[in-house]
N, C-alpha and C. Protein backbone atom coordinates (compact mmCIF):
# COMPACT_ATOMS: atom_id res chain seq x y z
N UNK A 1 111.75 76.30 95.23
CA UNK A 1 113.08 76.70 94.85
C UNK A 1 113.79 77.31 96.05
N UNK A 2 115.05 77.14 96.32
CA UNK A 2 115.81 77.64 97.48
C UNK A 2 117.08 78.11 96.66
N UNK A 3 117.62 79.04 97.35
CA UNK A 3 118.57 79.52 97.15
C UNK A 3 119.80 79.22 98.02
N UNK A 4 120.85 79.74 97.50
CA UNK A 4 122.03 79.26 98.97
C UNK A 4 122.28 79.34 100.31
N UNK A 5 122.44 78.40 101.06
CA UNK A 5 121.70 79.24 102.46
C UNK A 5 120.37 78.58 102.77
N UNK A 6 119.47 77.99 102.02
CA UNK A 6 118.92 76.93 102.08
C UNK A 6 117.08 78.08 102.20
N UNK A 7 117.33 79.14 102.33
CA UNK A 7 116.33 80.38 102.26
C UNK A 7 115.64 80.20 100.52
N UNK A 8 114.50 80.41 101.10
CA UNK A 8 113.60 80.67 99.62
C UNK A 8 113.70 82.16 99.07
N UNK A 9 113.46 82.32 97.44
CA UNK A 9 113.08 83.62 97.31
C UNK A 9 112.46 84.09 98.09
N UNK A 10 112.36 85.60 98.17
CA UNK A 10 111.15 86.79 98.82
C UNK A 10 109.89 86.79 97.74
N UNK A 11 108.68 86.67 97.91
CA UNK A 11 107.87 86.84 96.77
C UNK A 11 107.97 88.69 96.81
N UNK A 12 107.66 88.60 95.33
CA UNK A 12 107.58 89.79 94.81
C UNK A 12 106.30 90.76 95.39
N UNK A 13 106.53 91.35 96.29
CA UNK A 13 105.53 92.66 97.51
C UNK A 13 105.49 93.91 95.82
N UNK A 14 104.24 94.62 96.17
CA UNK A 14 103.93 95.66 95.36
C UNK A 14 103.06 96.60 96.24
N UNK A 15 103.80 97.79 96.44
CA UNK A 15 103.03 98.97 97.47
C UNK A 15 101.82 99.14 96.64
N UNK A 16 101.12 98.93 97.87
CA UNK A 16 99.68 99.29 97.93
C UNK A 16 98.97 100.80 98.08
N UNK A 17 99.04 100.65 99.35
CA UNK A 17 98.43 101.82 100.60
C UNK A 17 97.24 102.51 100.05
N UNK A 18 96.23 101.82 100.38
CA UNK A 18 94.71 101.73 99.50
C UNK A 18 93.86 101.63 101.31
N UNK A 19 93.01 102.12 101.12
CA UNK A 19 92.03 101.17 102.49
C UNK A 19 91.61 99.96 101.91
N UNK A 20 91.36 99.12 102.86
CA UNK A 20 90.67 98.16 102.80
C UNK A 20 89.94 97.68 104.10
N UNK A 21 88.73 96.78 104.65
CA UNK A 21 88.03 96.41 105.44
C UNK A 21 88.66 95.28 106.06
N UNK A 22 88.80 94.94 106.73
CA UNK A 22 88.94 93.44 107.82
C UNK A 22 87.38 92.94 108.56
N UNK A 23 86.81 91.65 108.32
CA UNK A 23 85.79 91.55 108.88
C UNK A 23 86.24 90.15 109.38
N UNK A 24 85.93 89.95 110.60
CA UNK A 24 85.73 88.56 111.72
C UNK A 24 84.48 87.78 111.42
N UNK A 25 84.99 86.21 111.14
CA UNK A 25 83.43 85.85 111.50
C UNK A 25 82.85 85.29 112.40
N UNK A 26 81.63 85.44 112.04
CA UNK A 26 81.01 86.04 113.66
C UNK A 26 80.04 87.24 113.67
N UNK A 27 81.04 87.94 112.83
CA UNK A 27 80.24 89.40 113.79
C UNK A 27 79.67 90.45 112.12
N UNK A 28 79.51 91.19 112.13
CA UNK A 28 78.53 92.07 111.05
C UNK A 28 79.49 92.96 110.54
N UNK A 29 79.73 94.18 111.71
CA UNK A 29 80.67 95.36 110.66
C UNK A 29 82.04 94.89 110.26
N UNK A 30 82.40 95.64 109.43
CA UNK A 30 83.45 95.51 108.93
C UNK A 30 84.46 96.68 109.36
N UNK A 31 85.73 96.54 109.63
CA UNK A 31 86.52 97.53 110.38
C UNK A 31 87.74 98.12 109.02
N UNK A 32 87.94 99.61 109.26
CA UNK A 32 88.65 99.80 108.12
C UNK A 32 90.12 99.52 108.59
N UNK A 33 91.08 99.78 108.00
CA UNK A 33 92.54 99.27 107.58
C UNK A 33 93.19 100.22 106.52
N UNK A 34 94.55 100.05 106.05
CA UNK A 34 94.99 100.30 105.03
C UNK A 34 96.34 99.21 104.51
N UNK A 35 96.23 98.80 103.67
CA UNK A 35 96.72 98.14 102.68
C UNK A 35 97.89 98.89 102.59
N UNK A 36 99.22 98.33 103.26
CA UNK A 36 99.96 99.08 102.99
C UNK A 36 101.34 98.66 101.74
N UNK A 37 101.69 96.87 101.36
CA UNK A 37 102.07 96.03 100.21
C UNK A 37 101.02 95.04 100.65
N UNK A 38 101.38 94.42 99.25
CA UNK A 38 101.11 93.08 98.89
C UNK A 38 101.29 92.09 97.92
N UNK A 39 101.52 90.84 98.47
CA UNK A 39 102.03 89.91 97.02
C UNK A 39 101.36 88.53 97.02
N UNK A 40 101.48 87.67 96.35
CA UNK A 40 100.80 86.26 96.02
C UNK A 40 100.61 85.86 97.90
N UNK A 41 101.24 85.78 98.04
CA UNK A 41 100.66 85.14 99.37
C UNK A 41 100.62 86.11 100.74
N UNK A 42 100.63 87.31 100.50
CA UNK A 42 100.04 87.73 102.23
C UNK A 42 100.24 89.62 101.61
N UNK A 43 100.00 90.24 103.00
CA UNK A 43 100.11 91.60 102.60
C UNK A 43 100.66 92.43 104.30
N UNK A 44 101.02 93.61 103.99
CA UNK A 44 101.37 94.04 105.27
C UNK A 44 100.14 95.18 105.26
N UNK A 45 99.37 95.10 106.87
CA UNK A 45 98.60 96.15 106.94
C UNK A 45 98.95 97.04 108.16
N UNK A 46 97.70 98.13 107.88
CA UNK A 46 97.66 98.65 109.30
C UNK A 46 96.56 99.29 109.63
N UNK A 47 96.50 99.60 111.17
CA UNK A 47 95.15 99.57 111.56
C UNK A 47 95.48 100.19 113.38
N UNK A 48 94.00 101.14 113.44
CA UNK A 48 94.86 101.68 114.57
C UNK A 48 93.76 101.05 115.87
N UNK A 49 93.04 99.80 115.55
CA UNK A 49 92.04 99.29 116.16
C UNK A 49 92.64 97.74 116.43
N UNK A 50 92.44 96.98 117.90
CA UNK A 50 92.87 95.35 117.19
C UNK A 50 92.67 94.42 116.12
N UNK A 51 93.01 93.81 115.92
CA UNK A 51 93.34 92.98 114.70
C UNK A 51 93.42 91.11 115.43
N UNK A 52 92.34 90.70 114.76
CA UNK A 52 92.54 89.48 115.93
C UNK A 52 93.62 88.43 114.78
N UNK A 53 93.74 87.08 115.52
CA UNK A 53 94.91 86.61 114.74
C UNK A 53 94.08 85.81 113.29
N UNK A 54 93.00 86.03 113.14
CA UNK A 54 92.39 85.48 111.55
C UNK A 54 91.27 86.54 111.36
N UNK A 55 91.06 86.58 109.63
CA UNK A 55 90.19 87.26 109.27
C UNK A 55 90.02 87.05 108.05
N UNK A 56 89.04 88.37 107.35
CA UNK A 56 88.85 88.26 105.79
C UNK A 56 89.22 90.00 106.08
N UNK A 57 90.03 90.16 104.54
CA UNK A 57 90.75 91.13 104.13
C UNK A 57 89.92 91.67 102.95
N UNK A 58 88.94 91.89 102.80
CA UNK A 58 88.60 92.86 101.51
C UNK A 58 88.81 94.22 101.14
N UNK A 59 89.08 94.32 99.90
CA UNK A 59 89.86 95.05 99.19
C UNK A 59 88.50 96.22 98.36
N UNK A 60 87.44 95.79 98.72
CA UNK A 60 86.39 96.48 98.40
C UNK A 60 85.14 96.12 99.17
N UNK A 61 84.47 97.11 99.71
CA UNK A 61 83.40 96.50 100.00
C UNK A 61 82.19 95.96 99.84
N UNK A 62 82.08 95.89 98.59
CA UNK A 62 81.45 95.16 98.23
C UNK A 62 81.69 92.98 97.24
N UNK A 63 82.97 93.12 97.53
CA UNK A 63 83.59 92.03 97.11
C UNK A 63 83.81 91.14 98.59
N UNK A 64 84.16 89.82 98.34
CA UNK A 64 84.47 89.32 99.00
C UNK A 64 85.89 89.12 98.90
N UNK A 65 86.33 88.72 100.73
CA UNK A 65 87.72 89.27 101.19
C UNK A 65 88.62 87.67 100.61
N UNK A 66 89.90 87.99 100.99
CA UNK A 66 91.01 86.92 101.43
C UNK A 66 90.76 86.61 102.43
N UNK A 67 91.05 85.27 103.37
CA UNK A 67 91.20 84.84 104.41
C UNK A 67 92.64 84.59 104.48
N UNK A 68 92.89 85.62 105.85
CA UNK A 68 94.26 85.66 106.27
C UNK A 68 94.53 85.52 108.16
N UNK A 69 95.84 85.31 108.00
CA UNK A 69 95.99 84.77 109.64
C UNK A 69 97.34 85.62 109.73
N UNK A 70 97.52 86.46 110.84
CA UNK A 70 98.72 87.39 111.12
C UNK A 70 100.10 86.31 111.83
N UNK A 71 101.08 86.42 110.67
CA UNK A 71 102.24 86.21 111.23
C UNK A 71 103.47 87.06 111.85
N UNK A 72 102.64 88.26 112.09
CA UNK A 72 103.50 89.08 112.87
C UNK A 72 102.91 90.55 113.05
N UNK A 73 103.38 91.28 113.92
CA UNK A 73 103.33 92.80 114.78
C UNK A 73 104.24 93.44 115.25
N UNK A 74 103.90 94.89 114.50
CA UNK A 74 105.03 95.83 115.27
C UNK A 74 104.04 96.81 115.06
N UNK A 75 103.73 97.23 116.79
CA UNK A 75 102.57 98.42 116.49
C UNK A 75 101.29 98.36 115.94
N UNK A 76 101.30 99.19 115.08
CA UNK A 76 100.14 98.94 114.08
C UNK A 76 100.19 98.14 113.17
N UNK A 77 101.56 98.36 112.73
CA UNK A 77 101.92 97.48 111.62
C UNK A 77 101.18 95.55 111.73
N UNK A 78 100.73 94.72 110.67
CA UNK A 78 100.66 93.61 110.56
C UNK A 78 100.88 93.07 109.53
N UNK A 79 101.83 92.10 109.50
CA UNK A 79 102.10 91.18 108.30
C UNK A 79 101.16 90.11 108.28
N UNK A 80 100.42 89.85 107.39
CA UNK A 80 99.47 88.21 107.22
C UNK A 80 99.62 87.31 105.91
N UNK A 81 99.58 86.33 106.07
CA UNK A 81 99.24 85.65 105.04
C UNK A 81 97.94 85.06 104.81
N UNK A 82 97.88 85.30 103.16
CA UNK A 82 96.64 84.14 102.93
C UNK A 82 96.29 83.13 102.96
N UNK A 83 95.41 82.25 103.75
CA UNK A 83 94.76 81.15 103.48
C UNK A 83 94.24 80.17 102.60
N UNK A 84 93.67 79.32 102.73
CA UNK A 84 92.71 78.62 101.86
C UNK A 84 91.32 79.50 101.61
């Protein structure tokens, strides 16, 4: 669906600001974060450690994450979306 202007809706974001883990694969630990929104397809985080440009986003640690890829940075701040 597009709107006028030829722009899609915004999906509907819902503040979070929860921790959550980021883990690379590859490697073992898991690095913390905080969840700061999120909606059907991506979330904005932050993190005061790098953030490479793909990952898994879990929301608990003992669950398994989202796979997400960062479409943007400011600072700490990161916007990503989810994957397959």
């Amino acid at each position: 669906m597009r709107l006028f202007g030829g722009k899609k809706p915004r999906e509907i974001r819902r503040r979070f600001d929860e921790t959550a883990w980021i883990s690379v694969d590859g490697t073992f630990g898991m690095r913390e974060c905080r969840v700061l929104d999120f909606s059907a397809g991506g979330a904005q985080i932050q993190s005061d450690k790098p953030v490479p440009d793909t990952f898994v986003l879990s929301f608990s640690r003992e669950r398994a994450g989202r796979r997400c890829k960062v479409v943007w940075r400011k600072g700490q701040k990161i916007g990503v979306k989810f994957t397959a």
